[in-house]
N, C-alpha and C. Protein backbone atom coordinates (compact mmCIF):
# COMPACT_ATOMS: atom_id res chain seq x y z
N UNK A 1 -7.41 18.07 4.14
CA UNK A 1 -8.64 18.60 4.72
C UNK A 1 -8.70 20.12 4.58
N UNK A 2 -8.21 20.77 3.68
CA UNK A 2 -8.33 21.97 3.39
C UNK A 2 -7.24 22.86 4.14
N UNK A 3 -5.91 22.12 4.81
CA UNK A 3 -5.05 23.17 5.72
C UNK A 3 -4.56 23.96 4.76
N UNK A 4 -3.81 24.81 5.46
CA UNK A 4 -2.66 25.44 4.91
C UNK A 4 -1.75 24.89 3.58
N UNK A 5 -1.35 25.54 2.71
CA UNK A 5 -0.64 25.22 1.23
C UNK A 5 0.81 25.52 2.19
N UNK A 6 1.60 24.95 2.50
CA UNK A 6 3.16 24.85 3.02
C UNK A 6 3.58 23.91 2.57
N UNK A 7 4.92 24.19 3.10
CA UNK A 7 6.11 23.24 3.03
C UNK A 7 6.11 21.82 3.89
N UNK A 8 5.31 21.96 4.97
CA UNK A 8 5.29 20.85 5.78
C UNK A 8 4.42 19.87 5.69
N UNK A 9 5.02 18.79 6.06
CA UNK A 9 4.36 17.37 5.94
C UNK A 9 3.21 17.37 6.64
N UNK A 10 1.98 16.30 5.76
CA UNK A 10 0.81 16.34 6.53
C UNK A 10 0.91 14.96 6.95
N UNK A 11 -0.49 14.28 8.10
CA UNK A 11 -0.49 12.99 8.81
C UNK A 11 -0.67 12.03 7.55
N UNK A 12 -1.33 12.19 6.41
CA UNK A 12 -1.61 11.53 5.38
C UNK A 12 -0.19 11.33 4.21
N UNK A 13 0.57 12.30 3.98
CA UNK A 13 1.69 12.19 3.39
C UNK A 13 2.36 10.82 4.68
N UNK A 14 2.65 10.98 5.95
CA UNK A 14 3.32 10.18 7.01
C UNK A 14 2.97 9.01 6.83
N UNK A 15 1.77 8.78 6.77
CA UNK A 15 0.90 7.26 6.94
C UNK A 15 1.28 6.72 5.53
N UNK A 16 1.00 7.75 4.32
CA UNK A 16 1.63 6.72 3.07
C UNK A 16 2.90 6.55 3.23
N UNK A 17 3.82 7.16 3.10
CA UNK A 17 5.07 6.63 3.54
C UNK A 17 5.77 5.27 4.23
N UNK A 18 4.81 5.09 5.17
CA UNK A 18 4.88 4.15 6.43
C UNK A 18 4.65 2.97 5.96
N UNK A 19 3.06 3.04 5.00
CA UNK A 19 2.32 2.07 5.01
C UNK A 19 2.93 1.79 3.03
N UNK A 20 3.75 2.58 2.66
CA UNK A 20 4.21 1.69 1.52
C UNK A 20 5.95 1.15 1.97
N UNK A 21 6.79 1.78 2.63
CA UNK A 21 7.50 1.58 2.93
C UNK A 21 7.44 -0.38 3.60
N UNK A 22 6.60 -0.35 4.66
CA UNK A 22 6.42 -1.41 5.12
C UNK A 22 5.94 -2.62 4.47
N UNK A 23 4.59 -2.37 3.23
CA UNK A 23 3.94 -2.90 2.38
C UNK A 23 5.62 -3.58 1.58
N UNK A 24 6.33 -2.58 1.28
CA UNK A 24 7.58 -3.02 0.35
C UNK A 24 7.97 -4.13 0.83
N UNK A 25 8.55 -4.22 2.27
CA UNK A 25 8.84 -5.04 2.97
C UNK A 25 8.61 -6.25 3.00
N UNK A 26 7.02 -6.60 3.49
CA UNK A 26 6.04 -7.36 3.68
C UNK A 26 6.20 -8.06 2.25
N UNK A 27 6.57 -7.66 1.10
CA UNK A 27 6.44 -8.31 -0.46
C UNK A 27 7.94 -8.74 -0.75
N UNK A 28 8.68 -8.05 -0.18
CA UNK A 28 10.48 -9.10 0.07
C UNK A 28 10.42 -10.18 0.65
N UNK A 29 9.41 -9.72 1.99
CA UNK A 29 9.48 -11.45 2.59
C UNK A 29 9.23 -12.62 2.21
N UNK A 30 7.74 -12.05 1.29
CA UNK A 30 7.08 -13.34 0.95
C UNK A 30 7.94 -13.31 -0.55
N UNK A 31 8.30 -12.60 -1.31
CA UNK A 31 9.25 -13.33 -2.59
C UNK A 31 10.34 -14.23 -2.04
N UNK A 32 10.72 -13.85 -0.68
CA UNK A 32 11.79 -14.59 0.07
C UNK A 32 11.51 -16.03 0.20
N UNK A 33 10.55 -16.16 1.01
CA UNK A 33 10.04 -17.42 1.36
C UNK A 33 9.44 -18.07 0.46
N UNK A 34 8.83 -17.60 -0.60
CA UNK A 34 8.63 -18.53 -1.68
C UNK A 34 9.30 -18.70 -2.70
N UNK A 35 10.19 -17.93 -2.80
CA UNK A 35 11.89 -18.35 -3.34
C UNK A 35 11.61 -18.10 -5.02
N UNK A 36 10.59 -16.87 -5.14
CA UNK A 36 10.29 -16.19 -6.78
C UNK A 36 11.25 -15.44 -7.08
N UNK A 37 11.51 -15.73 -8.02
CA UNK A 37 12.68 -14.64 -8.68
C UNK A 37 12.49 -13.49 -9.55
N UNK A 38 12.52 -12.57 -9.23
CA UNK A 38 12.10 -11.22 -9.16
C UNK A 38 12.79 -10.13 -9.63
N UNK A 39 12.36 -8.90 -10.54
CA UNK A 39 12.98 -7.84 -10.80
C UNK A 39 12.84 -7.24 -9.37
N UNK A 40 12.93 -5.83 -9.51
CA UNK A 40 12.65 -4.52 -8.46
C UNK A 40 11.24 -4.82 -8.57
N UNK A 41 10.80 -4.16 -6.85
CA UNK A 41 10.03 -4.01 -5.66
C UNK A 41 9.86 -2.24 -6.08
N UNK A 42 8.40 -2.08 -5.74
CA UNK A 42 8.21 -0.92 -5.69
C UNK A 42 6.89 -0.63 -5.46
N UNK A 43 6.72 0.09 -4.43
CA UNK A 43 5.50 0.56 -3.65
C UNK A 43 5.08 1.84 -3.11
N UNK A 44 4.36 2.38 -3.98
CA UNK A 44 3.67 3.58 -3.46
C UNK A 44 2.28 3.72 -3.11
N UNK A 45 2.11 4.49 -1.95
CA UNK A 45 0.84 4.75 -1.81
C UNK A 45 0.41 5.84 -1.69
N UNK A 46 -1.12 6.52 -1.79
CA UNK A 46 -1.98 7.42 -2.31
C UNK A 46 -3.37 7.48 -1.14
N UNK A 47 -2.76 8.27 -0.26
CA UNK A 47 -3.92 8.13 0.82
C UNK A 47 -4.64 9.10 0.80
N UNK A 48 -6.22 8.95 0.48
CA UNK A 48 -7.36 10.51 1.16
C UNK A 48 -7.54 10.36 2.37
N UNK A 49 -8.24 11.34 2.14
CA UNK A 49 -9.29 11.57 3.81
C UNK A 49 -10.64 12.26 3.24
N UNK A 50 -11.51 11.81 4.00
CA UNK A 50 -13.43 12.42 3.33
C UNK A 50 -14.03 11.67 4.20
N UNK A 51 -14.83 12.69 4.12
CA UNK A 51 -16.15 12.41 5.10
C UNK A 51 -16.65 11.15 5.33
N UNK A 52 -17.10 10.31 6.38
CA UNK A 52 -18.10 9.35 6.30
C UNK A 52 -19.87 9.71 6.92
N UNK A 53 -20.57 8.70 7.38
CA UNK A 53 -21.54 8.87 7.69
C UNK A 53 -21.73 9.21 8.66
N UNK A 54 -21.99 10.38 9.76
CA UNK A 54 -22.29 10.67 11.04
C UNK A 54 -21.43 12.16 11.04
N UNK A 55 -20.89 12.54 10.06
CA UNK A 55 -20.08 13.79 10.39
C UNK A 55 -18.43 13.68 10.28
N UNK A 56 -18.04 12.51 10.57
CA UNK A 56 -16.84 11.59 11.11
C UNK A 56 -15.73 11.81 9.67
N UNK A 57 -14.74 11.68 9.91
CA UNK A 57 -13.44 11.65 8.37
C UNK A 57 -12.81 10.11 8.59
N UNK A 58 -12.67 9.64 7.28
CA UNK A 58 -12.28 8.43 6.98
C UNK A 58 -11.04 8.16 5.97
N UNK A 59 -9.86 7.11 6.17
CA UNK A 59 -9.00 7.34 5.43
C UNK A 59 -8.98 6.47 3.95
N UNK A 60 -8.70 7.06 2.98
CA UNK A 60 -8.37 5.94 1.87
C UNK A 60 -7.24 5.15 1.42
N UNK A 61 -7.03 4.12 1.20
CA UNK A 61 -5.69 3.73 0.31
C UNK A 61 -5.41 3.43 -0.38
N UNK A 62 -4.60 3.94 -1.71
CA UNK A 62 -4.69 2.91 -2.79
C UNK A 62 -3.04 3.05 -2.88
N UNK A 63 -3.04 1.46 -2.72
CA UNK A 63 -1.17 1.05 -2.90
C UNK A 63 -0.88 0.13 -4.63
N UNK A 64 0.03 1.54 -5.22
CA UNK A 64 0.22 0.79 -6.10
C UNK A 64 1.66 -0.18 -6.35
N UNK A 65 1.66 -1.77 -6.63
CA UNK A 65 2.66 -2.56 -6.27
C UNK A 65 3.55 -2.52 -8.16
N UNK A 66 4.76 -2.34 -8.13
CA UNK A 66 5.25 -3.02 -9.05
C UNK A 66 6.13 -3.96 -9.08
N UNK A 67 6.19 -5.16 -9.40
CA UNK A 67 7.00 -6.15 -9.27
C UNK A 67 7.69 -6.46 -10.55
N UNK A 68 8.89 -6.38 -11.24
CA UNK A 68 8.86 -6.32 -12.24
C UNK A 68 10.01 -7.99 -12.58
N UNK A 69 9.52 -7.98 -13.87
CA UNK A 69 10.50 -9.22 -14.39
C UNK A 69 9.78 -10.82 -13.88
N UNK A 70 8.09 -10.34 -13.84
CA UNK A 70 7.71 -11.93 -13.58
C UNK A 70 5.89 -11.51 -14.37
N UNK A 71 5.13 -12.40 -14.54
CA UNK A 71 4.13 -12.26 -15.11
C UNK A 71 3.41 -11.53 -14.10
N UNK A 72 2.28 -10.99 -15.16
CA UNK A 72 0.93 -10.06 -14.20
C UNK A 72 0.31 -10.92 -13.27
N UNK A 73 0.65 -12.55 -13.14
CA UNK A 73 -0.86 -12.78 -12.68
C UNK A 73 -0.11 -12.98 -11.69
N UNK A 74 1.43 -13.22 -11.32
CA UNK A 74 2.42 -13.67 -10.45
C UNK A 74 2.26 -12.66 -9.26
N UNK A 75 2.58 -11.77 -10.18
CA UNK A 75 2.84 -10.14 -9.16
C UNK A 75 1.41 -9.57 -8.28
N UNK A 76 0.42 -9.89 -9.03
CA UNK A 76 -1.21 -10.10 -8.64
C UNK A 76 -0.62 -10.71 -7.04
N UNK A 77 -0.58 -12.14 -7.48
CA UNK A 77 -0.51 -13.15 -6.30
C UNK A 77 0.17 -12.94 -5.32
N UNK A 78 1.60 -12.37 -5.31
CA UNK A 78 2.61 -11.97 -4.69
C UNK A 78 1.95 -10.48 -3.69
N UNK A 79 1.21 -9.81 -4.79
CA UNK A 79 0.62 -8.42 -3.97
C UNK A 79 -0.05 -8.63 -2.84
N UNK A 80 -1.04 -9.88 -2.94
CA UNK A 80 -2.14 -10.16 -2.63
C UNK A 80 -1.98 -11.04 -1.21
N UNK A 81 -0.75 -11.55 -1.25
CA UNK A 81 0.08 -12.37 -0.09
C UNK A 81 0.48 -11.31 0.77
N UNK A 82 1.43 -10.57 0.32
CA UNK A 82 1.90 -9.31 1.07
C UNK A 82 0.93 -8.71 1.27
N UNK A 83 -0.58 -8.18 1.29
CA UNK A 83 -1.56 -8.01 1.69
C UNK A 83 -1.96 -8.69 2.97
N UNK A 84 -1.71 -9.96 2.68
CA UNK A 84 -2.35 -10.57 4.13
C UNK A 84 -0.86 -10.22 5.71
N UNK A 85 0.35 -10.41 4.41
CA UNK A 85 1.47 -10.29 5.78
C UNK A 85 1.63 -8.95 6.56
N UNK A 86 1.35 -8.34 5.73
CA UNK A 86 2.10 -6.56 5.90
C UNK A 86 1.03 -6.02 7.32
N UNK A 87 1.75 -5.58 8.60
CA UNK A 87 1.44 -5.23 9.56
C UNK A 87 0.10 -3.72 9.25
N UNK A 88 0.89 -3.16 8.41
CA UNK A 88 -0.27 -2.19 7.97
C UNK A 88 -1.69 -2.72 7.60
N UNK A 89 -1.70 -3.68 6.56
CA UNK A 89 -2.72 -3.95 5.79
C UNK A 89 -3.50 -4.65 7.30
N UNK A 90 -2.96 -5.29 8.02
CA UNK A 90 -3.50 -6.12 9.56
C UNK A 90 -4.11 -5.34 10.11
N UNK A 91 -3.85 -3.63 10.06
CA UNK A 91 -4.21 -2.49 11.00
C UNK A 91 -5.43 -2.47 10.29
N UNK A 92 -5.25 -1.88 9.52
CA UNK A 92 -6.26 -1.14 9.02
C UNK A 92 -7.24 -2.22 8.13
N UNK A 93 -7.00 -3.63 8.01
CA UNK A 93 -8.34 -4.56 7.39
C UNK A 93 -9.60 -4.22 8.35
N UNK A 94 -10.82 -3.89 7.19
CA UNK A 94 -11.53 -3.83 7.46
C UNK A 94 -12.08 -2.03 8.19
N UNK A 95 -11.07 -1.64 8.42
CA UNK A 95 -11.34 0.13 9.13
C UNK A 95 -11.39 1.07 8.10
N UNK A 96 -10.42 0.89 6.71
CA UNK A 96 -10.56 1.45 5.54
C UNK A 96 -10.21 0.89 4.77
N UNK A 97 -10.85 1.28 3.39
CA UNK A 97 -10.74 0.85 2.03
C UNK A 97 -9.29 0.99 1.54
N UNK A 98 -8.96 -0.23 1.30
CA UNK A 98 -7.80 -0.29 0.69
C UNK A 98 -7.50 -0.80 -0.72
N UNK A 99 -6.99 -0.18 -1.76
CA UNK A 99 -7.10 -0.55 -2.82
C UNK A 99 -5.70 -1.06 -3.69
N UNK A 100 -5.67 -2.29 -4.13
CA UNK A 100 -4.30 -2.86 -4.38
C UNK A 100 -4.52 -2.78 -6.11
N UNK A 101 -2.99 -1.72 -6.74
CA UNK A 101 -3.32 -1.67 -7.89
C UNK A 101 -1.97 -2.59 -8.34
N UNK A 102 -1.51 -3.19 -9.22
CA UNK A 102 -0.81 -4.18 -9.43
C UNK A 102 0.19 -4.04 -10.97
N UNK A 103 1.64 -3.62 -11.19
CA UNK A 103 1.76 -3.67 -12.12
C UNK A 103 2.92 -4.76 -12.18
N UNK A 104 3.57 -5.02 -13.39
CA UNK A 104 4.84 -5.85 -13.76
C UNK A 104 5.80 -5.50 -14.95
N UNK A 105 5.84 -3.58 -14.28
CA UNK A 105 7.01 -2.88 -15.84
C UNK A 105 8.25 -2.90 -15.23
């Protein structure tokens, strides 16, 4: 939002962190329970902040998943599960745009 250029962490650096950290999680479980066999897990996310309608600031997300060592459409499916499990994605369905980008390198 235009602060200060420093060294210190902002609420948006915190929240991605959180919310890929956990997202990671949420995609162990379900490879767990559906017993897929899997390269490396890897999850980052890419959060804004911008204006909405009334004056108000709104957050963005785009989490990108890589699952590697199984097909694209697998890792799709797998993303898309961990989407529904992941406590984050529960928070924030529906409050902000969340965008699931999906790879399998």
């Amino acid at each position: 939002m235009g602060g200060a250029s420093d060294d210190y962490t902002n609420p948006e650096q915190l929240f991605a962190a959180g919310y890929a950290a956990c997202f990671d999680s949420a995609l162990n479980h379900t490879i767990r329970l559906e017993k897929v066999k899997t390269g490396r897990t890897s999850v980052t996310a890419k959060v804004s902040i911008g204006p909405l309608e009334g004056g108000v600031f709104g957050l963005a997300v785009e989490l990108v998943v890589n699952i590697s060592e199984i097909s694209i459409e697998e890792a799709k499916r797998l993303t898309e599960r961990a989407h529904q499990v992941c406590p984050y994605s529960n928070a924030t369905r529906n409050n902000i745009q969340v965008s699931l980008v999906t790879t399998n390198s």
